[in-house]
PDB file of N, CA and C in Angstrom:
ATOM      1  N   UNK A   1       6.987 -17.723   5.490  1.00  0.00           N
ATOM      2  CA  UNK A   1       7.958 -18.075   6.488  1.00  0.00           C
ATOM      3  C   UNK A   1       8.708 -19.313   6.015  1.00  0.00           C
ATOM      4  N   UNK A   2       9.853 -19.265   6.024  1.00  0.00           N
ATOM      5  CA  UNK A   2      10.469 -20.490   5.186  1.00  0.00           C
ATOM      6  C   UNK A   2      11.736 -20.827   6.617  1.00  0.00           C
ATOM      7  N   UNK A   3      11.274 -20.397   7.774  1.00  0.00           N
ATOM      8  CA  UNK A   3      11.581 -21.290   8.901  1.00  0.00           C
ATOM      9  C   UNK A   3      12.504 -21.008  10.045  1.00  0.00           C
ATOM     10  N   UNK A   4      13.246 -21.036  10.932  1.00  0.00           N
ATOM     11  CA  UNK A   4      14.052 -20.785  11.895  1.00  0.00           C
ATOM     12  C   UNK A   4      15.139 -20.267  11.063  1.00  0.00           C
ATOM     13  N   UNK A   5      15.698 -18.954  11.595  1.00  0.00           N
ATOM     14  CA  UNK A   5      16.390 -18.228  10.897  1.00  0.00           C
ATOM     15  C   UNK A   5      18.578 -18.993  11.710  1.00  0.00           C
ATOM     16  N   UNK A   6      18.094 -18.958  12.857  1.00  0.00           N
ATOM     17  CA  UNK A   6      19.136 -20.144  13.608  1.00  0.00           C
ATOM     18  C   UNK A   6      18.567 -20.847  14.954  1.00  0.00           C
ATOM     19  N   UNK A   7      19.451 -20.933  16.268  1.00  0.00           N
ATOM     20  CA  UNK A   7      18.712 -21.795  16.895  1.00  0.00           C
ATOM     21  C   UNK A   7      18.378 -20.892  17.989  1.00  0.00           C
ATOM     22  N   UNK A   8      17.873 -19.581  17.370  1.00  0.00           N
ATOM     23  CA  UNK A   8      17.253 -18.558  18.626  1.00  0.00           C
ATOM     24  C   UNK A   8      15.337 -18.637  18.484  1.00  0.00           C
ATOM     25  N   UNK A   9      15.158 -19.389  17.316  1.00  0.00           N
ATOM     26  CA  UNK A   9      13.584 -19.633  17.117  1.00  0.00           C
ATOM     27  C   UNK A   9      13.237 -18.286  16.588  1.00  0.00           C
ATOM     28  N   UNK A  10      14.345 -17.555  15.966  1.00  0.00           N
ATOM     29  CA  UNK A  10      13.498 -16.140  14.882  1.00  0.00           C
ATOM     30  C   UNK A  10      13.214 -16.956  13.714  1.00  0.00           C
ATOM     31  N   UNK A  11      11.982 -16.570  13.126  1.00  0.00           N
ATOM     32  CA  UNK A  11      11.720 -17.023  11.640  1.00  0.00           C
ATOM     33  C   UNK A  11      11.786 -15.991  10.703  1.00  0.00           C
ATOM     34  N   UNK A  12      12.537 -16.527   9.497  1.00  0.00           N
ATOM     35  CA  UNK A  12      12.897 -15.949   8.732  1.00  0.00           C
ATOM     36  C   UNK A  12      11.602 -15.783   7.539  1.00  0.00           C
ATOM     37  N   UNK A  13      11.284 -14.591   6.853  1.00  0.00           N
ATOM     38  CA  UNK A  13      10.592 -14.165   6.090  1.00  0.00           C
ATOM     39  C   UNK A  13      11.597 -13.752   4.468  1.00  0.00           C
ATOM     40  N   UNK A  14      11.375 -14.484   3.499  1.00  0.00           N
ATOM     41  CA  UNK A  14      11.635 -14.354   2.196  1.00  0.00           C
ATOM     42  C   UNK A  14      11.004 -13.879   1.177  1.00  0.00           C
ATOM     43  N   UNK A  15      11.360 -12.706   0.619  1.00  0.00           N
ATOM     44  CA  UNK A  15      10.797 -12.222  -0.016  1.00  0.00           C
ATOM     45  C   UNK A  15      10.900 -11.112  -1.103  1.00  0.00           C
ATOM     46  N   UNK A  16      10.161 -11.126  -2.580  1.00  0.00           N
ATOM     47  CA  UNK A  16      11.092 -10.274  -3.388  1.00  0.00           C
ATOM     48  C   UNK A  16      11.227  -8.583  -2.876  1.00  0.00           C
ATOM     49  N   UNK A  17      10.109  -8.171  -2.196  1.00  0.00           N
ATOM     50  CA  UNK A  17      10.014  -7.066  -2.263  1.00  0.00           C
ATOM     51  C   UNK A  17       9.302  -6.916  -0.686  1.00  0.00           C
ATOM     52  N   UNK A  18       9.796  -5.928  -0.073  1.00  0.00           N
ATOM     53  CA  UNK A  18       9.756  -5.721   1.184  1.00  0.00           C
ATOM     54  C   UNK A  18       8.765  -4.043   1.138  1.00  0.00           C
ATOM     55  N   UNK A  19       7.485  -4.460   1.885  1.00  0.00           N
ATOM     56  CA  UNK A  19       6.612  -2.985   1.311  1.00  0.00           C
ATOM     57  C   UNK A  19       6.315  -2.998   2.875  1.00  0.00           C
ATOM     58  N   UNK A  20       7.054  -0.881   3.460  1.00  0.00           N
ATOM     59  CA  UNK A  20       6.755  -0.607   4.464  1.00  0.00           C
ATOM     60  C   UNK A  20       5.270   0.639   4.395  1.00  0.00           C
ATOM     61  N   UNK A  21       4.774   0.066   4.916  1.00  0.00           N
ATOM     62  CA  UNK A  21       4.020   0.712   5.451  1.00  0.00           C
ATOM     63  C   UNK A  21       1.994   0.327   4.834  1.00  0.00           C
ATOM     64  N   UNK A  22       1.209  -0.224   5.609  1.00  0.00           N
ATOM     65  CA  UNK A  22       0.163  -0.409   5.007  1.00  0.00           C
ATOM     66  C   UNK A  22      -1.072   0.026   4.869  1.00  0.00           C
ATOM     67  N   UNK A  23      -0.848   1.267   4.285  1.00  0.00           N
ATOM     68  CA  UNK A  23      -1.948   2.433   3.674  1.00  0.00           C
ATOM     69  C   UNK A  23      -1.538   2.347   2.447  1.00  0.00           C
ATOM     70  N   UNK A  24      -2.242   3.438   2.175  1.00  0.00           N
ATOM     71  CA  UNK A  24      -3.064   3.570   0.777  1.00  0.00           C
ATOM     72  C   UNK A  24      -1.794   3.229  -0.029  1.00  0.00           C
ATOM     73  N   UNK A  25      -0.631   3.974   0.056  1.00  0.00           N
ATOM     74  CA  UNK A  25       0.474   3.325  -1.411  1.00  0.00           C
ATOM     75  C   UNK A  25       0.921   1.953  -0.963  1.00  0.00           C
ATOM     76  N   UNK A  26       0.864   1.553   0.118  1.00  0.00           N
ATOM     77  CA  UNK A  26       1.695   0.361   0.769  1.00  0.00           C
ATOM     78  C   UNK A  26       0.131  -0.948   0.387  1.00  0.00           C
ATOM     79  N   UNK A  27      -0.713  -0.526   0.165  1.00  0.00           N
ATOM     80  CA  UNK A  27      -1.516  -0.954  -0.482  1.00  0.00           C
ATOM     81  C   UNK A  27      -1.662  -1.344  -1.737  1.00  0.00           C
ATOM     82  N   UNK A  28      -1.402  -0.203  -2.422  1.00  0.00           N
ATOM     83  CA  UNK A  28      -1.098  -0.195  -3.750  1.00  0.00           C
ATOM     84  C   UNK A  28      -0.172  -0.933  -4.516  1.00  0.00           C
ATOM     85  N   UNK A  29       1.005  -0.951  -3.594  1.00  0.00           N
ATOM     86  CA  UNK A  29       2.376  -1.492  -3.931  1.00  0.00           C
ATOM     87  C   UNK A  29       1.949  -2.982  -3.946  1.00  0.00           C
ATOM     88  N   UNK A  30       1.331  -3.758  -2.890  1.00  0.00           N
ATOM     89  CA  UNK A  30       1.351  -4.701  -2.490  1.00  0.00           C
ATOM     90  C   UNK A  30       0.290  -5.069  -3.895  1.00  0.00           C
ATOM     91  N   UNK A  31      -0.702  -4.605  -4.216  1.00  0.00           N
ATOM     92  CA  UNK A  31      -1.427  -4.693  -5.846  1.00  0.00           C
ATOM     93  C   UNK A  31      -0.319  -5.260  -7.053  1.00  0.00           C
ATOM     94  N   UNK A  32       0.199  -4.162  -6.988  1.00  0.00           N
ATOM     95  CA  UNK A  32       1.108  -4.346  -8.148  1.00  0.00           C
ATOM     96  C   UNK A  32       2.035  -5.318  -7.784  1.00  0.00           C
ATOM     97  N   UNK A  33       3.043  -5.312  -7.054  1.00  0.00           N
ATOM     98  CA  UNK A  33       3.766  -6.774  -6.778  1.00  0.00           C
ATOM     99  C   UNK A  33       3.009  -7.770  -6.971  1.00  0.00           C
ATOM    100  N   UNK A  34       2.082  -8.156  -6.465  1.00  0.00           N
ATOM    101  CA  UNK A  34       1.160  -9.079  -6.452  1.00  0.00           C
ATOM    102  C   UNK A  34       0.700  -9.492  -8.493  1.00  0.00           C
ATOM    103  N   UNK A  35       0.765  -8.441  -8.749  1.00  0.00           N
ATOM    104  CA  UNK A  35       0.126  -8.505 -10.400  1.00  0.00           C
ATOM    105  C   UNK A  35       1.406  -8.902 -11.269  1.00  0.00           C
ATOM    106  N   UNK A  36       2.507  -8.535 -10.773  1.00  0.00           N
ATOM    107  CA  UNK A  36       3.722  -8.829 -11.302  1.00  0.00           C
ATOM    108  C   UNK A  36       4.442 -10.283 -10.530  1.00  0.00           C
ATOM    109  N   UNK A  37       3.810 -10.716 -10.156  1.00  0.00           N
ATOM    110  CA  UNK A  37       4.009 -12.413 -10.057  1.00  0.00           C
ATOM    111  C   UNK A  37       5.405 -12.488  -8.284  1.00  0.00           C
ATOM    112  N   UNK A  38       5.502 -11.483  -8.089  1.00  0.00           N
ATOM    113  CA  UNK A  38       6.394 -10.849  -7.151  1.00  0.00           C
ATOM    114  C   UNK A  38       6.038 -11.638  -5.773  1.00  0.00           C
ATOM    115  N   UNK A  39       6.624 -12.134  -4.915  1.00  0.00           N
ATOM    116  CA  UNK A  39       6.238 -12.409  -3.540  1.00  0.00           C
ATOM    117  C   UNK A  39       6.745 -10.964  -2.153  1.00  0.00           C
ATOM    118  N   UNK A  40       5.753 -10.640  -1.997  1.00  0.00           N
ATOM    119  CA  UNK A  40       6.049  -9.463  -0.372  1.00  0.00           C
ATOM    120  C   UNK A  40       5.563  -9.986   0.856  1.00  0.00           C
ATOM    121  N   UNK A  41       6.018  -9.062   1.498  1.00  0.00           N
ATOM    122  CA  UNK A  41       5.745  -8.847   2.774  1.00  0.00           C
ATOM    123  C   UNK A  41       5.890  -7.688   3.616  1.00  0.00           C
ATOM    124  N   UNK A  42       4.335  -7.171   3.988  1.00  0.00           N
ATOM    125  CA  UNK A  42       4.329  -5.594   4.349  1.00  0.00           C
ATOM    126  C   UNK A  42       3.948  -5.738   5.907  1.00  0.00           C
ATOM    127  N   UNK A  43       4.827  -4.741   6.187  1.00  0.00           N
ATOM    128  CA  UNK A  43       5.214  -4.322   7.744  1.00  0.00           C
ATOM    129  C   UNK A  43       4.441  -2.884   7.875  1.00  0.00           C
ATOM    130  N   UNK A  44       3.515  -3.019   9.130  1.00  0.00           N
ATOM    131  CA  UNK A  44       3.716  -1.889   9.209  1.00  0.00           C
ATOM    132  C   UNK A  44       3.565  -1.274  10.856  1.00  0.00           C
ATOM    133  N   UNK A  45       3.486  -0.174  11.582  1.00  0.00           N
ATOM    134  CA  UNK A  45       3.354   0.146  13.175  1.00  0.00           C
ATOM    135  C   UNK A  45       2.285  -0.228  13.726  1.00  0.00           C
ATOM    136  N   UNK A  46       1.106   0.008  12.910  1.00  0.00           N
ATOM    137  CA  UNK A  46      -0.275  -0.328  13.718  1.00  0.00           C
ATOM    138  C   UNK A  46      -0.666  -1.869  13.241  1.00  0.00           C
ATOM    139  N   UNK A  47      -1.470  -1.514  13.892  1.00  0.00           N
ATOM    140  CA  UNK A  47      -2.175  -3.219  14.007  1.00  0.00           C
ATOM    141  C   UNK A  47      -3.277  -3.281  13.154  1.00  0.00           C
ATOM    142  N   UNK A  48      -3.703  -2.265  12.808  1.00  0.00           N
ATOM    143  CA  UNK A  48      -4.675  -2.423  11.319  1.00  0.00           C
ATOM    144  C   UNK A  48      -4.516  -1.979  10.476  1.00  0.00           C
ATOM    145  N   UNK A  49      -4.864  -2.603   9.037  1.00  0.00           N
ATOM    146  CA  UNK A  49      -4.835  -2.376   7.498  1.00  0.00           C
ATOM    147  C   UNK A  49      -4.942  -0.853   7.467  1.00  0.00           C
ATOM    148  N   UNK A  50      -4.620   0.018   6.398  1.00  0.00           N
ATOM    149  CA  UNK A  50      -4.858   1.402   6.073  1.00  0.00           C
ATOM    150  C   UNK A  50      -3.958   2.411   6.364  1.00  0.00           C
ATOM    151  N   UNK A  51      -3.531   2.464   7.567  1.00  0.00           N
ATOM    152  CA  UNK A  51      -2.700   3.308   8.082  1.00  0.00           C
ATOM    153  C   UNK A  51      -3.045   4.717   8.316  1.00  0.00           C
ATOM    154  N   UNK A  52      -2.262   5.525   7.802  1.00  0.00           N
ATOM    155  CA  UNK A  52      -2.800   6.826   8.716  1.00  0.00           C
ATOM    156  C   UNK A  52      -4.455   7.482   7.651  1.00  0.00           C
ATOM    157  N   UNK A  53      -4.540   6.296   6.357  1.00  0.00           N
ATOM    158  CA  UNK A  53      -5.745   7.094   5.404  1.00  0.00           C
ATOM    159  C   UNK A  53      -7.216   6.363   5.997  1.00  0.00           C
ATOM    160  N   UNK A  54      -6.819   5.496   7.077  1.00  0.00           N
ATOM    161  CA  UNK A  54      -7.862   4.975   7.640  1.00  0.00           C
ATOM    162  C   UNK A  54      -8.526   6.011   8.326  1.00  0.00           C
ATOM    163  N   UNK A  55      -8.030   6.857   9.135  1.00  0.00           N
ATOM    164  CA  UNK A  55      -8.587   7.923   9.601  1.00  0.00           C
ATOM    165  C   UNK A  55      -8.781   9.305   8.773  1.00  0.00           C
ATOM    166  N   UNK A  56      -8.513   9.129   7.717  1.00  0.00           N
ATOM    167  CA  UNK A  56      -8.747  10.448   6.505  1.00  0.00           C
ATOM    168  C   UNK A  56     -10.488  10.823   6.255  1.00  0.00           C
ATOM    169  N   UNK A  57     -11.265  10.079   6.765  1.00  0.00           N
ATOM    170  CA  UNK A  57     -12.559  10.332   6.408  1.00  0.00           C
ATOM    171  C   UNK A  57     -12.897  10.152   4.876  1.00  0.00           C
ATOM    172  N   UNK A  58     -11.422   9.566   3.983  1.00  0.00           N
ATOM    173  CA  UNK A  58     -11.736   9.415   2.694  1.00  0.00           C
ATOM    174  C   UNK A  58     -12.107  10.536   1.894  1.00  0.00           C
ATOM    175  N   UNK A  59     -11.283  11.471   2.176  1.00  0.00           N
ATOM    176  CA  UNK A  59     -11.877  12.601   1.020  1.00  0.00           C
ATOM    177  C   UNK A  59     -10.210  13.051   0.753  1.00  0.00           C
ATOM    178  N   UNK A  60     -10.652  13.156  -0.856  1.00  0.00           N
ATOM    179  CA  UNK A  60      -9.160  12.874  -1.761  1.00  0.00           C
ATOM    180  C   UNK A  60      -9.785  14.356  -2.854  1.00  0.00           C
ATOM    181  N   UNK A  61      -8.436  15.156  -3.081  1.00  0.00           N
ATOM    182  CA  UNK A  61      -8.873  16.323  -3.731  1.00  0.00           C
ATOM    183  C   UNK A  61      -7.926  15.692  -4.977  1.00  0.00           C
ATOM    184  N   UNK A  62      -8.789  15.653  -6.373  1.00  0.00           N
ATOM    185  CA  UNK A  62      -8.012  15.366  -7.538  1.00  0.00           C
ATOM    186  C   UNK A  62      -8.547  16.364  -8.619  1.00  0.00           C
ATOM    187  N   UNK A  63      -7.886  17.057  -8.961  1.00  0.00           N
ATOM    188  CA  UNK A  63      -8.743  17.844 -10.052  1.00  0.00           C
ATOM    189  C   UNK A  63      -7.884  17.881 -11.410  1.00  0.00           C
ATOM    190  N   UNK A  64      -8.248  18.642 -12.280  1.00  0.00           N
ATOM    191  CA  UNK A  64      -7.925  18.424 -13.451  1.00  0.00           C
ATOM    192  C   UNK A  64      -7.879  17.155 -14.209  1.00  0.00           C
ATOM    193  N   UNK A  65      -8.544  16.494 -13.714  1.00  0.00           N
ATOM    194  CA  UNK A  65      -8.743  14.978 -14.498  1.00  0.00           C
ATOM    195  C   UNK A  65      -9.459  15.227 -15.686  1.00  0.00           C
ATOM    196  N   UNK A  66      -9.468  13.962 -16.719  1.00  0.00           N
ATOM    197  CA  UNK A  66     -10.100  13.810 -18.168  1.00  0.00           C
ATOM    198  C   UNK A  66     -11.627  13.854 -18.174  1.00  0.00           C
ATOM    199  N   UNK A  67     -11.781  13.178 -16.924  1.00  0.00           N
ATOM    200  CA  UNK A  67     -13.419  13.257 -16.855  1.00  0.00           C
ATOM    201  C   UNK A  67     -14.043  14.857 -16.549  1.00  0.00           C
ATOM    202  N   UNK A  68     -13.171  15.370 -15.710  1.00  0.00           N
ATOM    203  CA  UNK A  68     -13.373  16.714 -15.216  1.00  0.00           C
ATOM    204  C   UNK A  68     -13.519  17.282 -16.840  1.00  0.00           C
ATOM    205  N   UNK A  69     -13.103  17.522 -17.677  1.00  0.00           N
ATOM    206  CA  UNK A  69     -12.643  18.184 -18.752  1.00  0.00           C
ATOM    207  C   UNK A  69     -13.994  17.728 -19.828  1.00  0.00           C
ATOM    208  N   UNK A  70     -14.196  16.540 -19.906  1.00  0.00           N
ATOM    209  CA  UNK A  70     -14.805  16.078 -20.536  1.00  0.00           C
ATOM    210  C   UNK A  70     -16.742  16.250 -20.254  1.00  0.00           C
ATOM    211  N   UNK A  71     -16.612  16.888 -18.821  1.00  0.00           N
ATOM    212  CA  UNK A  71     -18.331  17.486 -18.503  1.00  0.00           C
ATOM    213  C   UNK A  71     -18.307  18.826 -18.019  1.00  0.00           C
ATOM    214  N   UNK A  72     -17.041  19.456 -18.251  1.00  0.00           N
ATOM    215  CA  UNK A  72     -16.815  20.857 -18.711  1.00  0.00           C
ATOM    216  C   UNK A  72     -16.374  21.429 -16.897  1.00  0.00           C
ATOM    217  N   UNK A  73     -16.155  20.664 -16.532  1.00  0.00           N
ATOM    218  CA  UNK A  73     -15.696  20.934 -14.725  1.00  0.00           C
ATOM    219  C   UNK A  73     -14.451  21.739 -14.717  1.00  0.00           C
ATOM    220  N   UNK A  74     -14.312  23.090 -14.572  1.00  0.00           N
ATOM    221  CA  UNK A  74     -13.227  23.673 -14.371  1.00  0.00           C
ATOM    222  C   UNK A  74     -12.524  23.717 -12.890  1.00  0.00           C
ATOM    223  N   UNK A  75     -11.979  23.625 -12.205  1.00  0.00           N
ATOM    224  CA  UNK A  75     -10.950  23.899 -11.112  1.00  0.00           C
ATOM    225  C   UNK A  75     -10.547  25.399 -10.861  1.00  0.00           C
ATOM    226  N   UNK A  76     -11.117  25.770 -10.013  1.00  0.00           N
ATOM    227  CA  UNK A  76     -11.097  27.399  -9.517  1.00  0.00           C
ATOM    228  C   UNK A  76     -10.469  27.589  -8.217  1.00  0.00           C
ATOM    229  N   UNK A  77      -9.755  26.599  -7.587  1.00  0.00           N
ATOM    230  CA  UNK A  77      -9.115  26.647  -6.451  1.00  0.00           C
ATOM    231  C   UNK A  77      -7.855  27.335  -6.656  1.00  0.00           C
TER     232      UNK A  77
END
């Protein structure tokens, strides 16, 4: 916050990179900005971290990966 934006008492937020939404990529994003020396600020509807992958139960389908390949795991879906 770098302070009263005029004399209505909004404060103004500065920043390189503006990341909507805070789940899993808005997460991610905020990683990488962060690693790239970048200053953000992420907005998002709810009131807690995660967003809609908070309620995903965490199960992520990735297949064909190197590791898959590498202990002979084929993908038959």
């Amino acid at each position: 916050m770098d302070g009263p934006a005029n004399g209505s008492g909004a404060r103004v937020h500065r920043a390189d990179i503006v990341i909507a939404g805070a789940g899993a990529a808005g997460a991610m994003a905020a990683l990488a900005a962060d690693e790239q020396g970048a200053t953000f600020v992420g907005l998002d509807q709810l009131p807690e971290f995660g967003g809609t992958a908070i309620v995903s139960g965490g199960g992520m389908s990735i297949a064909g990966t190197s590791m898959q390949a590498e202990r002979g795991t084929e993908d038959c879906a």
